[in-house]
N, C-alpha and C. Protein backbone atom coordinates (compact mmCIF):
# COMPACT_ATOMS: atom_id res chain seq x y z
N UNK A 1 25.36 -4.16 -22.52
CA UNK A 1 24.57 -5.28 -22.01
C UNK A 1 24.99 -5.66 -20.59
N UNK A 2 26.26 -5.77 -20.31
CA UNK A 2 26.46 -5.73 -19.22
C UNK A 2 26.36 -4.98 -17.92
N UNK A 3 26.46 -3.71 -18.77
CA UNK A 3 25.55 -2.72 -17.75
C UNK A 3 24.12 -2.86 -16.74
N UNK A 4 23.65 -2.97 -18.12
CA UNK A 4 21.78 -3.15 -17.77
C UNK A 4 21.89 -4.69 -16.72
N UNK A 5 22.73 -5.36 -17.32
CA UNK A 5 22.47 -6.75 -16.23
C UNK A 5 22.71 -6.60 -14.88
N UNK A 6 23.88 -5.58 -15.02
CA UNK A 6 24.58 -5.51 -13.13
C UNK A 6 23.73 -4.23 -12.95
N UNK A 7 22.91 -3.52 -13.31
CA UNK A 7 21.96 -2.52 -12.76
C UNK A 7 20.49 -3.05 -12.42
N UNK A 8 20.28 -4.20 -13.24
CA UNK A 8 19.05 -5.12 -12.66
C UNK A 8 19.88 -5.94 -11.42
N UNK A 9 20.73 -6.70 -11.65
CA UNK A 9 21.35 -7.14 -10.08
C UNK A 9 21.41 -6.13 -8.57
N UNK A 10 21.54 -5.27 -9.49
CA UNK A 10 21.62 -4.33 -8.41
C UNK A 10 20.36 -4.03 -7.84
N UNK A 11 19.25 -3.45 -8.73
CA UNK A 11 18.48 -3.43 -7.73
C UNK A 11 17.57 -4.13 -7.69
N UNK A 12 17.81 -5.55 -8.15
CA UNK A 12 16.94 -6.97 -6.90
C UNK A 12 17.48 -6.65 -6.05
N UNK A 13 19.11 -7.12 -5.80
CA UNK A 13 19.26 -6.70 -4.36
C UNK A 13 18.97 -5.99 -3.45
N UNK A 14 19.43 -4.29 -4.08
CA UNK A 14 18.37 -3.29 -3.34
C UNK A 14 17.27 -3.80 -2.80
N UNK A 15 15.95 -4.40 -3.84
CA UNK A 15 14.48 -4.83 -3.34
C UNK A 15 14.70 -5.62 -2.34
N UNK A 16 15.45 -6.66 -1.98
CA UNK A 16 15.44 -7.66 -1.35
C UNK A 16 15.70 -7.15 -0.08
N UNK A 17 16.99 -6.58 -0.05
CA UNK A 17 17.55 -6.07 1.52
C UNK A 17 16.53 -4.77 2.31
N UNK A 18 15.97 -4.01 1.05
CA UNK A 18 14.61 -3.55 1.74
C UNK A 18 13.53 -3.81 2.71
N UNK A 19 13.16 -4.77 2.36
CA UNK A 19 11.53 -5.55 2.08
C UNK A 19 12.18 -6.83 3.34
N UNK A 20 13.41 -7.42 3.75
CA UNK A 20 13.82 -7.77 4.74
C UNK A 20 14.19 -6.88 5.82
N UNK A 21 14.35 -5.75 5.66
CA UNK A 21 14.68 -4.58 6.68
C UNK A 21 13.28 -4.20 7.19
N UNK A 22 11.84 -4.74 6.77
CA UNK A 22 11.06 -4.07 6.73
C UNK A 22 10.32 -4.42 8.48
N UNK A 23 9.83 -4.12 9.28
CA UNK A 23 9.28 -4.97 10.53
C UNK A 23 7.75 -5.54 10.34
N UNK A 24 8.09 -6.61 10.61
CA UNK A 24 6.61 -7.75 11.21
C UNK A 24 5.88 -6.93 11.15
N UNK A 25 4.70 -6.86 10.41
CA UNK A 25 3.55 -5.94 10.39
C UNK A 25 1.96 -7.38 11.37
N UNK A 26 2.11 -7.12 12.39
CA UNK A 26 1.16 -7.78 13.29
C UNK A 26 -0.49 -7.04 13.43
N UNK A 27 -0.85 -7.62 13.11
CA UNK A 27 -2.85 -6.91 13.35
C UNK A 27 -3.50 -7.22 14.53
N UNK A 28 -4.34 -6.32 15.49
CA UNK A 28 -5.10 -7.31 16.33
C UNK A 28 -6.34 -6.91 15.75
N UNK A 29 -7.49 -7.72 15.41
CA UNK A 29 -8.16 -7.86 14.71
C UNK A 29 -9.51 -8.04 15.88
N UNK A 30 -10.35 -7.37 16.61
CA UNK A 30 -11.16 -6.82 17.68
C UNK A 30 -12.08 -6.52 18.09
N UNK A 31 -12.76 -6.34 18.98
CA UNK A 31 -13.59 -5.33 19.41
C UNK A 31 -12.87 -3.88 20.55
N UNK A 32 -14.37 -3.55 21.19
CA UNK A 32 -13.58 -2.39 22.08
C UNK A 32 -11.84 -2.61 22.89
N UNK A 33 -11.80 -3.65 23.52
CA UNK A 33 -11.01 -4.26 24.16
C UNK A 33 -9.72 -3.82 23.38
N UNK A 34 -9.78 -3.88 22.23
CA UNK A 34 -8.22 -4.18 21.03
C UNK A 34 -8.09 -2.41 20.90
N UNK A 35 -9.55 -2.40 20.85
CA UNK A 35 -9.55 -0.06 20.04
C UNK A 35 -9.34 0.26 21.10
N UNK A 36 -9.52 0.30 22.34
CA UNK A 36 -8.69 1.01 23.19
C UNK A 36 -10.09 2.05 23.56
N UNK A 37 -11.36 1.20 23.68
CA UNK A 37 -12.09 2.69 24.40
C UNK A 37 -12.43 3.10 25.84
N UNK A 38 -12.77 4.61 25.13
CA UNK A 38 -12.02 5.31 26.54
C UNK A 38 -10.58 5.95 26.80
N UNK A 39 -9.90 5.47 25.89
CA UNK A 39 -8.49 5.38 26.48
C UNK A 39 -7.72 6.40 25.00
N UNK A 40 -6.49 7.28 25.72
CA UNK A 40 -5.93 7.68 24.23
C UNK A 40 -4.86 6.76 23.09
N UNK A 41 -5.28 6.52 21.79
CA UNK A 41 -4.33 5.94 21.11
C UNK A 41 -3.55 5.24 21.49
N UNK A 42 -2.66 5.75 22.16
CA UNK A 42 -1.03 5.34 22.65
C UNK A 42 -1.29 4.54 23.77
N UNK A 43 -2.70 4.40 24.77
CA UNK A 43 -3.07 3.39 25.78
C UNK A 43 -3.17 2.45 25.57
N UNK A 44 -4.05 2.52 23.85
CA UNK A 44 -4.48 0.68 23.76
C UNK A 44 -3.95 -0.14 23.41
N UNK A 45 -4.48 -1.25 23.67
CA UNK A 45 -3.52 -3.06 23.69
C UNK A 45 -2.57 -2.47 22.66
N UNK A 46 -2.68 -3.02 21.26
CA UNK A 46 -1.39 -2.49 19.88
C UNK A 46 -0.70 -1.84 20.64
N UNK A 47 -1.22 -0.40 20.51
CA UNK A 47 -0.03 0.35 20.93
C UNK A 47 1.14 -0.01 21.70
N UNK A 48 0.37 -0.45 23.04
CA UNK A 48 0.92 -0.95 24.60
C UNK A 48 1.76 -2.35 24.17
N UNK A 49 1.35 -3.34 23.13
CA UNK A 49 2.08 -4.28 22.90
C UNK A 49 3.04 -3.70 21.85
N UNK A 50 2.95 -3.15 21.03
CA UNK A 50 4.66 -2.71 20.09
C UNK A 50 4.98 -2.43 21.14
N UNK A 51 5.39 -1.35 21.92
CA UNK A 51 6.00 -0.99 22.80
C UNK A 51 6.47 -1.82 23.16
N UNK A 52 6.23 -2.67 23.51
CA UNK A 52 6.67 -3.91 24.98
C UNK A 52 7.75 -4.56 23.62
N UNK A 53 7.17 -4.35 22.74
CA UNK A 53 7.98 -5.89 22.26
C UNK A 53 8.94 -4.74 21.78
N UNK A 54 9.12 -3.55 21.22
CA UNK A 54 9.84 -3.19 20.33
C UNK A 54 11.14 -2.90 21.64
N UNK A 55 10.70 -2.78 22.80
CA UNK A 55 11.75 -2.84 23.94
C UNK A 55 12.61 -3.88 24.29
N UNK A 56 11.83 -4.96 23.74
CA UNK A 56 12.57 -6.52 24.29
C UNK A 56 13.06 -6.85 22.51
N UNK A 57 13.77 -5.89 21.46
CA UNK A 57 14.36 -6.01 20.76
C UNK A 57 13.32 -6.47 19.04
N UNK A 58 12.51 -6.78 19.31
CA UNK A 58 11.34 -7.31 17.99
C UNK A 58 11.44 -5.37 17.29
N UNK A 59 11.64 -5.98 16.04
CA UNK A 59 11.34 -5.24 14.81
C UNK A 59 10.07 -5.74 14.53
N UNK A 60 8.84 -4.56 15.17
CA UNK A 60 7.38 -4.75 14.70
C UNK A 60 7.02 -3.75 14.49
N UNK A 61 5.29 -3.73 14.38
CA UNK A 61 4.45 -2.80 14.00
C UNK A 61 3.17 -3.37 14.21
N UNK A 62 2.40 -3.02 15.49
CA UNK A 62 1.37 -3.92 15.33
C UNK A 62 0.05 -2.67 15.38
N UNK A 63 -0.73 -2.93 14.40
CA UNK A 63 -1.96 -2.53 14.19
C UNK A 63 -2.90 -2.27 14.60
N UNK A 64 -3.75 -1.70 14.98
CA UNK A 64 -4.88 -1.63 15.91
C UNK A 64 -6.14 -1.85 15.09
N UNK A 65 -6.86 -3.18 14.67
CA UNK A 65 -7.63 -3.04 13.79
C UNK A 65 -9.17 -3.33 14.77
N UNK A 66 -9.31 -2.90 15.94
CA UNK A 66 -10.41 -3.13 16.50
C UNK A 66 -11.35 -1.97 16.42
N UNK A 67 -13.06 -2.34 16.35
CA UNK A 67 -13.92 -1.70 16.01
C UNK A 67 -14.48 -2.06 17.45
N UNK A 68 -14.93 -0.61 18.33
CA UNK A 68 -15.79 -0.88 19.57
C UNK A 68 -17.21 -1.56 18.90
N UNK A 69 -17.93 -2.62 19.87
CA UNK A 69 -19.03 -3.46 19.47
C UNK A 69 -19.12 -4.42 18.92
N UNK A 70 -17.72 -4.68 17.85
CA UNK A 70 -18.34 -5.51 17.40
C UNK A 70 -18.18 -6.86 17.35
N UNK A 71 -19.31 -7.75 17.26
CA UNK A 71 -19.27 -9.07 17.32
C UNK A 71 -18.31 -10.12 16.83
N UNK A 72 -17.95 -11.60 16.69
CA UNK A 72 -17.45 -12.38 15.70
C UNK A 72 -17.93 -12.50 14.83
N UNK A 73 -19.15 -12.14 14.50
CA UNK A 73 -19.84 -11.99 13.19
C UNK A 73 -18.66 -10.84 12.47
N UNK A 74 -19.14 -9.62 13.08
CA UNK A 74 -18.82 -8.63 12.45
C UNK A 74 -17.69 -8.33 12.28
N UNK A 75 -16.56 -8.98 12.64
CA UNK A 75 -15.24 -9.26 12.61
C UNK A 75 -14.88 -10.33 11.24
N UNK A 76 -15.69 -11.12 11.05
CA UNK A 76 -15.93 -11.60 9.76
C UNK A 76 -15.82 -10.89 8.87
N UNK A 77 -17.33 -10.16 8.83
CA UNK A 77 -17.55 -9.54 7.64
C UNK A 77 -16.72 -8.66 7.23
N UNK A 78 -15.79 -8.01 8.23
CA UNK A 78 -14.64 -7.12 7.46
C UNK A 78 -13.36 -7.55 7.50
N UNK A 79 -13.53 -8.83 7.59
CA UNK A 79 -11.80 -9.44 7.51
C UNK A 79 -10.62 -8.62 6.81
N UNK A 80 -11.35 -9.38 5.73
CA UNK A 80 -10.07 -8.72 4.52
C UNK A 80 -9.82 -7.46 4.15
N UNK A 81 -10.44 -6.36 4.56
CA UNK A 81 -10.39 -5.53 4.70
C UNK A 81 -9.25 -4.72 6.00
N UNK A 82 -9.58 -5.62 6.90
CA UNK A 82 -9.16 -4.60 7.92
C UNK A 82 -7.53 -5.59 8.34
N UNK A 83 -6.88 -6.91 7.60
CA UNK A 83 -5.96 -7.46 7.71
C UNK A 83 -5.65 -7.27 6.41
N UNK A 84 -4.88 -6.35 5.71
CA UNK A 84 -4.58 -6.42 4.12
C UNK A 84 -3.73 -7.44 3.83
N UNK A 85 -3.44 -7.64 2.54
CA UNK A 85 -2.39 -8.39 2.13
C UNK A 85 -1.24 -8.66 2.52
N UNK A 86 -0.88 -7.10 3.36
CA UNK A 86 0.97 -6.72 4.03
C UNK A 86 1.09 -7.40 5.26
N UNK A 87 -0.32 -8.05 5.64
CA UNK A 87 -0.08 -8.60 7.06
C UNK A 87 0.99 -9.88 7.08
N UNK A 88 1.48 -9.66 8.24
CA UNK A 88 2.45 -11.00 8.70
C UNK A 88 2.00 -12.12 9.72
N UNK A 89 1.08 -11.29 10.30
CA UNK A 89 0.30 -12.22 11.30
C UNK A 89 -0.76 -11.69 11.73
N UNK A 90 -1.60 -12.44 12.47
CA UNK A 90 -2.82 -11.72 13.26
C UNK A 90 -2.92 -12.44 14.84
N UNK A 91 -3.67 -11.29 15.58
CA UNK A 91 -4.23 -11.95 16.66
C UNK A 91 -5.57 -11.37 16.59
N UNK A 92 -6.73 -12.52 16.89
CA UNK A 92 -7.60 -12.42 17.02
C UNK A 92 -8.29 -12.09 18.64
N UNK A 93 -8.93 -10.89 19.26
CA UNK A 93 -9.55 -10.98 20.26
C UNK A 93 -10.79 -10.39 19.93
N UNK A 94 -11.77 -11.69 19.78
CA UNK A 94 -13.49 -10.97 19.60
C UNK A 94 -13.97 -12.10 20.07
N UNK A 95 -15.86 -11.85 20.64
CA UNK A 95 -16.46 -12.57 21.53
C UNK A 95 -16.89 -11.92 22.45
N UNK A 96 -16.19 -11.19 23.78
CA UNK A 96 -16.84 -10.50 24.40
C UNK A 96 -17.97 -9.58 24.19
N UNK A 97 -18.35 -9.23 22.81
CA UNK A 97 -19.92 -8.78 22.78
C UNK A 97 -20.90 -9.94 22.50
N UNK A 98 -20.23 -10.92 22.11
CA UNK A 98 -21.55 -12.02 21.84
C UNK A 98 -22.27 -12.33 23.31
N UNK A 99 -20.82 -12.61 24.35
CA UNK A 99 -21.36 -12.83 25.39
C UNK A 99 -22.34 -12.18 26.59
N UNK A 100 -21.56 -10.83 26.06
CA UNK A 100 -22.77 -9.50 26.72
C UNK A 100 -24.21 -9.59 26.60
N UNK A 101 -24.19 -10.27 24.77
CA UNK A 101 -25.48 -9.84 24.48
C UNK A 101 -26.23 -11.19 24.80
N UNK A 102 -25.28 -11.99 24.79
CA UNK A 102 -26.08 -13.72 25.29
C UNK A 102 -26.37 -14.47 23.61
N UNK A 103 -25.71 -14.15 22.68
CA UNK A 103 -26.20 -14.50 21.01
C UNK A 103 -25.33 -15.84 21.31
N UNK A 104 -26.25 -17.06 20.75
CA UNK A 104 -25.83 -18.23 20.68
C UNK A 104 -24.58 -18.30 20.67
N UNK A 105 -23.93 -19.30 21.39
CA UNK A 105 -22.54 -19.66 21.42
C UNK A 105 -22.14 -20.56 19.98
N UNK A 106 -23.29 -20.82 19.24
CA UNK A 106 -22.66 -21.56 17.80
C UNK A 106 -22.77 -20.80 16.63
N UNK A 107 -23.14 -19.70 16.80
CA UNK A 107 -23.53 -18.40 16.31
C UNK A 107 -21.57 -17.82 16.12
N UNK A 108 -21.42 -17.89 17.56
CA UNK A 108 -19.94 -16.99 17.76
C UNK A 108 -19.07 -18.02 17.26
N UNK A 109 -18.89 -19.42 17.62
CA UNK A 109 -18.07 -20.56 16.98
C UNK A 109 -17.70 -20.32 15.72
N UNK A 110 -19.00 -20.39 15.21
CA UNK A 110 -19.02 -20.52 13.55
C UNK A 110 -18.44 -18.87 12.70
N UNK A 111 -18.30 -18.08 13.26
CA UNK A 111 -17.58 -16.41 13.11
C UNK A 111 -16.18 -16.63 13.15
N UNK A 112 -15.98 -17.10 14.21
CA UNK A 112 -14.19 -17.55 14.62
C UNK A 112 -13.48 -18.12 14.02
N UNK A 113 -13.85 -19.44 13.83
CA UNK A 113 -14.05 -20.48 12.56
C UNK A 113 -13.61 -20.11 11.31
N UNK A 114 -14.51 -19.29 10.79
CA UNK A 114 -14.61 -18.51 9.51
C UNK A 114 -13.24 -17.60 9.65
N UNK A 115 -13.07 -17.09 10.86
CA UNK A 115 -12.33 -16.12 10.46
C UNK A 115 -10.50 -16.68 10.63
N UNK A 116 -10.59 -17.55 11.39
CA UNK A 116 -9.28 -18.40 11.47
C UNK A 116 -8.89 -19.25 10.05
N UNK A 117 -10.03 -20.07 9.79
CA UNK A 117 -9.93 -20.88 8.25
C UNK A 117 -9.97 -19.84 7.45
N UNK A 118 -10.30 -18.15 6.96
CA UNK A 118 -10.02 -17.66 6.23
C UNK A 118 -8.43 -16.73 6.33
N UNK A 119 -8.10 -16.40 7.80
CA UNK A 119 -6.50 -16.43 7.33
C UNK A 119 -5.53 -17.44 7.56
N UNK A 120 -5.81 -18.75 7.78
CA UNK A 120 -5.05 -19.91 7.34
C UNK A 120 -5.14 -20.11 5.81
N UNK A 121 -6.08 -19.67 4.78
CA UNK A 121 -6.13 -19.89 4.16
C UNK A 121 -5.38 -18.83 3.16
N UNK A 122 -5.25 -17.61 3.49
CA UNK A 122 -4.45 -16.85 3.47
C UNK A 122 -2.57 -16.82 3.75
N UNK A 123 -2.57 -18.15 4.68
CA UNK A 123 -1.31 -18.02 4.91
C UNK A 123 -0.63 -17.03 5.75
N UNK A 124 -1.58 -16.84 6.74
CA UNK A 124 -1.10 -15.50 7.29
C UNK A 124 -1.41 -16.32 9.10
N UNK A 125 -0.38 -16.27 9.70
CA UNK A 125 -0.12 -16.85 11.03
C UNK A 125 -1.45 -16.43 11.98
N UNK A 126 -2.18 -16.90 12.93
CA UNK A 126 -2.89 -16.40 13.48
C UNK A 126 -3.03 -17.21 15.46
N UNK A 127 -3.04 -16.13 16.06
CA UNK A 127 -3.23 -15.97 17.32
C UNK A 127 -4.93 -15.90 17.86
N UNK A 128 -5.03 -16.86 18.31
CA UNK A 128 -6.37 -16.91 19.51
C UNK A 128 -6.12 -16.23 20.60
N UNK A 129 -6.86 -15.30 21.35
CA UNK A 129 -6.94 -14.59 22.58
C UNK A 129 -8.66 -15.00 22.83
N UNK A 130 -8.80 -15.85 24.03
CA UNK A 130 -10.23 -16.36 24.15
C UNK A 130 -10.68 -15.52 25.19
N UNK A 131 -12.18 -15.77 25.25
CA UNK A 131 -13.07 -14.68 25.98
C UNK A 131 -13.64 -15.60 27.17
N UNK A 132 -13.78 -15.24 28.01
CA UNK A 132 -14.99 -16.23 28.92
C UNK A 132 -16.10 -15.35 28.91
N UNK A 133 -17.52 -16.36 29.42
CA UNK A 133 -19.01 -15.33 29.25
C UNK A 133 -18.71 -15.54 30.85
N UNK A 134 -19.79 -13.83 31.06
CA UNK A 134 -20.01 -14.31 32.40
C UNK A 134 -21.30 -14.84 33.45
N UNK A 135 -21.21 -15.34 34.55
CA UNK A 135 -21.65 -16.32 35.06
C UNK A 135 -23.09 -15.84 34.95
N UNK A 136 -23.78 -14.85 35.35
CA UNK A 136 -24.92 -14.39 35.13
C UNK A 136 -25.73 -15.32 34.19
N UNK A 137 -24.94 -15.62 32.71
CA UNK A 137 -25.87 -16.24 31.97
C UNK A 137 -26.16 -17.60 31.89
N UNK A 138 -25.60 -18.54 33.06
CA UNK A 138 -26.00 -19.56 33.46
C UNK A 138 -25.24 -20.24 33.21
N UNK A 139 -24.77 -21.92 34.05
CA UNK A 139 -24.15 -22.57 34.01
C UNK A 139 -23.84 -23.08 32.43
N UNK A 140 -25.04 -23.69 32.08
CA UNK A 140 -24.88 -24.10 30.45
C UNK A 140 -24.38 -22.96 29.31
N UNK A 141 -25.21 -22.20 29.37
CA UNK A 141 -24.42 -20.85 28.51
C UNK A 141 -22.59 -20.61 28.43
N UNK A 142 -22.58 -20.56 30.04
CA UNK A 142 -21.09 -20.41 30.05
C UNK A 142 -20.13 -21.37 29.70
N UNK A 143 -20.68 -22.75 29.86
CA UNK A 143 -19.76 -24.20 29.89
C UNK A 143 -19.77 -24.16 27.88
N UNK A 144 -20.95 -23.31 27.16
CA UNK A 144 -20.53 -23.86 25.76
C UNK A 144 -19.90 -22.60 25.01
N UNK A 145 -19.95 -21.95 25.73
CA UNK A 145 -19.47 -20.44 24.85
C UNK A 145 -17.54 -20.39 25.54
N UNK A 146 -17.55 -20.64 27.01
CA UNK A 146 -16.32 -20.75 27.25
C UNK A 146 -15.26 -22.25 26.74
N UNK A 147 -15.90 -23.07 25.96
CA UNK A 147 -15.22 -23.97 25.74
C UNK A 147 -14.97 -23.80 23.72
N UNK A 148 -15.51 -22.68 23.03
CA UNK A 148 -15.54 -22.31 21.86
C UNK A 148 -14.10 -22.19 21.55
N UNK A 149 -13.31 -21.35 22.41
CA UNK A 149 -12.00 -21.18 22.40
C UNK A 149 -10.62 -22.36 22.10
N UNK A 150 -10.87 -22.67 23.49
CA UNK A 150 -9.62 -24.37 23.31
C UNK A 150 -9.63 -24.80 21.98
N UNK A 151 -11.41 -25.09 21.89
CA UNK A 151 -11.87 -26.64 21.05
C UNK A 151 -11.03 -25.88 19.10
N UNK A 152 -11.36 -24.49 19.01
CA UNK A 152 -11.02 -23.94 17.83
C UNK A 152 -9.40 -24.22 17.77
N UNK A 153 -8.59 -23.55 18.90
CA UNK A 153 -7.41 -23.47 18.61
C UNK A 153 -6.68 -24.97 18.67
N UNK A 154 -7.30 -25.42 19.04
CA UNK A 154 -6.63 -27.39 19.16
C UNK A 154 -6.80 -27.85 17.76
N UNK A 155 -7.96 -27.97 17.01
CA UNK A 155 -8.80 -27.99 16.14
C UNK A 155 -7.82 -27.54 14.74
N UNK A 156 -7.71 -26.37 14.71
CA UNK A 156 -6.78 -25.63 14.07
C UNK A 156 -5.25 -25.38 13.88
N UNK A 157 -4.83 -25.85 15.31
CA UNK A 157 -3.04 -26.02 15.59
C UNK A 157 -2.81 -24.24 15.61
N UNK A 158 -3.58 -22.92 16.15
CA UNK A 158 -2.81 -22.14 16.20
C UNK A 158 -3.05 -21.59 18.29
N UNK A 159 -1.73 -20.74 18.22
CA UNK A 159 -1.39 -20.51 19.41
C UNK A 159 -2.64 -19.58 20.24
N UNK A 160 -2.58 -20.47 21.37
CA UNK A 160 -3.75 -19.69 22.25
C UNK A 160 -3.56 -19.41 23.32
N UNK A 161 -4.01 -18.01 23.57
CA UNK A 161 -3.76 -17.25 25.00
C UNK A 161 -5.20 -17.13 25.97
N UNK A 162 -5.62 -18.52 26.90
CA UNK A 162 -6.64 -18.57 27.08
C UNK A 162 -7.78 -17.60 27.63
N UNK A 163 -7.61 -16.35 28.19
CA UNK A 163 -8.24 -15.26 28.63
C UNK A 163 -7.68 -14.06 28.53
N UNK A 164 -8.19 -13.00 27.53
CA UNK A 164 -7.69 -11.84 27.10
C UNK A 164 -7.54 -10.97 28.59
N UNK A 165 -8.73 -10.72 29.23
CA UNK A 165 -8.58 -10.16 30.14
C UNK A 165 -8.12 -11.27 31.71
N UNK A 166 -7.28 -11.91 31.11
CA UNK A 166 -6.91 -12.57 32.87
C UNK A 166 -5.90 -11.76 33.57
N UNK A 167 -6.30 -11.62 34.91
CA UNK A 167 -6.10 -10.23 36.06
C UNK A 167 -6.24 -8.85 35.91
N UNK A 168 -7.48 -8.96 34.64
CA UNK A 168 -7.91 -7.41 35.01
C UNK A 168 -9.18 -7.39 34.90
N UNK A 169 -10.23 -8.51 34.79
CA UNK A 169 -11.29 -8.64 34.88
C UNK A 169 -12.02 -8.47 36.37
N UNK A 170 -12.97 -7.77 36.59
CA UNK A 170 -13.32 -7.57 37.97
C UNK A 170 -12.34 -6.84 39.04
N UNK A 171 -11.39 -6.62 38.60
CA UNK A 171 -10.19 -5.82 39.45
C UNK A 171 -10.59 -4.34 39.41
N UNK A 172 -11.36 -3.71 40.04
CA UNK A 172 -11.55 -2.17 40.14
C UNK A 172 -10.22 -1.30 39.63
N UNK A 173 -9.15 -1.70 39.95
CA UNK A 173 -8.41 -0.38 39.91
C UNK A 173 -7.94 -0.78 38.50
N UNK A 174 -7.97 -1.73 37.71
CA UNK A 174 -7.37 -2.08 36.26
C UNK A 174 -8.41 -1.68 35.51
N UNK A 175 -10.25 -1.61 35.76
CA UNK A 175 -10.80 -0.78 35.13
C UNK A 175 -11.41 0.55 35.10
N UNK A 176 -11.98 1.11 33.57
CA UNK A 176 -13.06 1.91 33.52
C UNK A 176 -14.27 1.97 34.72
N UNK A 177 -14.80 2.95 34.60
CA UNK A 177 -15.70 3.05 35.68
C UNK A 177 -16.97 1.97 35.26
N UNK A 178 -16.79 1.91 34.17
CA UNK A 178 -18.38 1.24 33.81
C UNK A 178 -17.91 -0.49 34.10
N UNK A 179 -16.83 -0.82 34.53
CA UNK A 179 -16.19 -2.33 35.41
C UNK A 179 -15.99 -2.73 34.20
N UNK A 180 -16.01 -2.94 33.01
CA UNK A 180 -15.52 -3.59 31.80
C UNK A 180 -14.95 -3.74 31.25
N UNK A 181 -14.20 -2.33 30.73
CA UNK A 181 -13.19 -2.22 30.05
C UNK A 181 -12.06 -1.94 30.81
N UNK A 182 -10.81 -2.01 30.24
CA UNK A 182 -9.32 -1.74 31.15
C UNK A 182 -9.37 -0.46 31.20
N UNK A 183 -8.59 0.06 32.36
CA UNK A 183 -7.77 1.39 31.80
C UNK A 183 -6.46 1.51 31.41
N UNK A 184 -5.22 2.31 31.32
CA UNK A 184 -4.64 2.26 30.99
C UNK A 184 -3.46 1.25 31.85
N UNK A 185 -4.02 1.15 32.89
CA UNK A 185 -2.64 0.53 33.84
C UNK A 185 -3.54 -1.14 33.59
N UNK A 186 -4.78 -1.37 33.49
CA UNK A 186 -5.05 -2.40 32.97
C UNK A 186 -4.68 -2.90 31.82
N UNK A 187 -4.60 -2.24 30.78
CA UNK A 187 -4.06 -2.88 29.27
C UNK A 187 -2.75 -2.95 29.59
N UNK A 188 -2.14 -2.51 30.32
CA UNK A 188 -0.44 -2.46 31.07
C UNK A 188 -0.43 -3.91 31.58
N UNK A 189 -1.10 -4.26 32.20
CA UNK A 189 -1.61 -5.96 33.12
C UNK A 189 -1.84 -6.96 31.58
N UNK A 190 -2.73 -6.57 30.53
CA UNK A 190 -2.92 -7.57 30.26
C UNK A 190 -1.24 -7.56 29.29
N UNK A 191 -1.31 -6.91 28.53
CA UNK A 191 0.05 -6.78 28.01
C UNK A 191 1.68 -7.44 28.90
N UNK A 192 1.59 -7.11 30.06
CA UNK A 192 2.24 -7.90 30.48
C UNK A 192 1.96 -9.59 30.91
N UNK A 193 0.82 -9.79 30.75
CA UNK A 193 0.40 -11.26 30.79
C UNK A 193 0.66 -11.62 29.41
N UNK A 194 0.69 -11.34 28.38
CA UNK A 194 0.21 -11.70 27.21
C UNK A 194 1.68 -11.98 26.69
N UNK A 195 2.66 -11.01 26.65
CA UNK A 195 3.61 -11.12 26.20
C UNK A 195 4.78 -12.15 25.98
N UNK A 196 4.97 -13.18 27.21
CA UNK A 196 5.85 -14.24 26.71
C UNK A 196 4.72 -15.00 25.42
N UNK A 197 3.81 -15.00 25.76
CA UNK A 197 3.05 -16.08 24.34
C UNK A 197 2.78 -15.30 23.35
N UNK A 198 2.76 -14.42 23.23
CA UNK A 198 3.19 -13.42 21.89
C UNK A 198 4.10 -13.44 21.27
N UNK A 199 5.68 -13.16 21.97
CA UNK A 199 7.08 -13.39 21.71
C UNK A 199 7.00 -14.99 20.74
N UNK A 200 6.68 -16.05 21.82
CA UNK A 200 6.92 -17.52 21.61
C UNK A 200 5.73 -17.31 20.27
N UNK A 201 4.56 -16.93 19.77
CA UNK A 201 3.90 -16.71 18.56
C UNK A 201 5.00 -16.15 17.43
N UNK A 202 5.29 -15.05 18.31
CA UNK A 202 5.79 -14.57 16.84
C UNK A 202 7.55 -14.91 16.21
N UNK A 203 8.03 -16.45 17.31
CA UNK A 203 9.02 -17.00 16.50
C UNK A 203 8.53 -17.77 15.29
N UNK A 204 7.09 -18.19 15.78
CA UNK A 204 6.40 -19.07 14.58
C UNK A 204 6.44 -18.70 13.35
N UNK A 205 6.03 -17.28 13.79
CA UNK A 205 6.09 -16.21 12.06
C UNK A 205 7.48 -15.53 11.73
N UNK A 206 8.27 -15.74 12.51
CA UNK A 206 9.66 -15.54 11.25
C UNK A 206 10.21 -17.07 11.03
N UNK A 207 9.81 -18.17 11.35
CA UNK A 207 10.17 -19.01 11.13
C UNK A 207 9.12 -19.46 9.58
């Protein structure tokens, strides 16, 4: 009897010191911007952010769960799917196709919304990365679609990084030819912008 007891002690412990050895499993949860198109694997944001962090000492693993195109809708609809159960945290960057396409700004609110109150509800830490529309679609367009961001993450209490692409938007040499997307020395820019509020995020989630 005593056997079997110190061989079950034993391996809880085992389980335990495992499953704490294990690293932060982080998601970015996306469109093109997060998948990296255009670009190989090892270019895009995830990738480019483990790197950064696994250099500045973080035991991670962060995910690349972005689908080129798609909307805050459609970032919805495959939540739970594409953030499993093993997640430790998320960052959210979607919006920039709503704004392309000009689809109501309460349209995209109400996606974000959904998708923040469904992993708070989950218990699973979550990161805002906000989008701005651009000016083309008019003063009003831009003043309600660029203010979707703040108003959610205030709203909500989670950490926000107010422009995914700030200093590589419109910068020729940080993008693709088609001016939109980064290239690789661009996801290098935003990654280095992004990173102290990532770090300062992800004390939240081992805390």
């Amino acid at each position: 009897m005593r056997l079997v007891s110190w061989l079950l002690a034993f391996l809880l412990v085992s389980m335990t010191d495992s499953l704490a050895g294990q690293p932060v499993k982080l998601v970015v949860l996306g469109d093109s911007l997060a998948a990296g198109y255009g670009l190989e694997a090892a270019q895009a944001f995830p990738a480019r952010l483990e790197a950064s962090l696994r250099a500045r000492g973080h035991d991670i693993s962060v995910i690349n769960a972005g689908v080129s195109g798609d909307t805050a809708q459609q970032g919805l609809e495959r939540l739970d799917w594409s953030i499993g159960a093993d997640a430790d945290a998320a960052i959210v960057e979607l919006g920039a196709n709503d704004a392309l396409r000009g689809l109501d700004p309460s349209e995209t609110r109400h996606s974000l919304e959904g998708i923040i109150a469904r992993l708070k509800e989950r218990n699973i830490p979550v990161m805002l990365a906000g989008m701005l529309a651009p000016p083309n679609l008019g003063a009003t367009y831009k003043e309600n679609f660029d203010a979707i961001y703040p108003e959610l993450a205030k709203r909500y209490g989670v950490p926000f990084y107010p422009f995914f692409l700030d200093g590589v938007a419109s910068e020729r040499d940080l993008n693709l030819e088609d001016g939109i997307h980064p290239n690789a020395k661009g996801i290098d820019e935003i990654v280095r912008r992004m990173l102290p509020s990532v770090e300062e995020f992800l004390t939240r989630v081992k805390d």
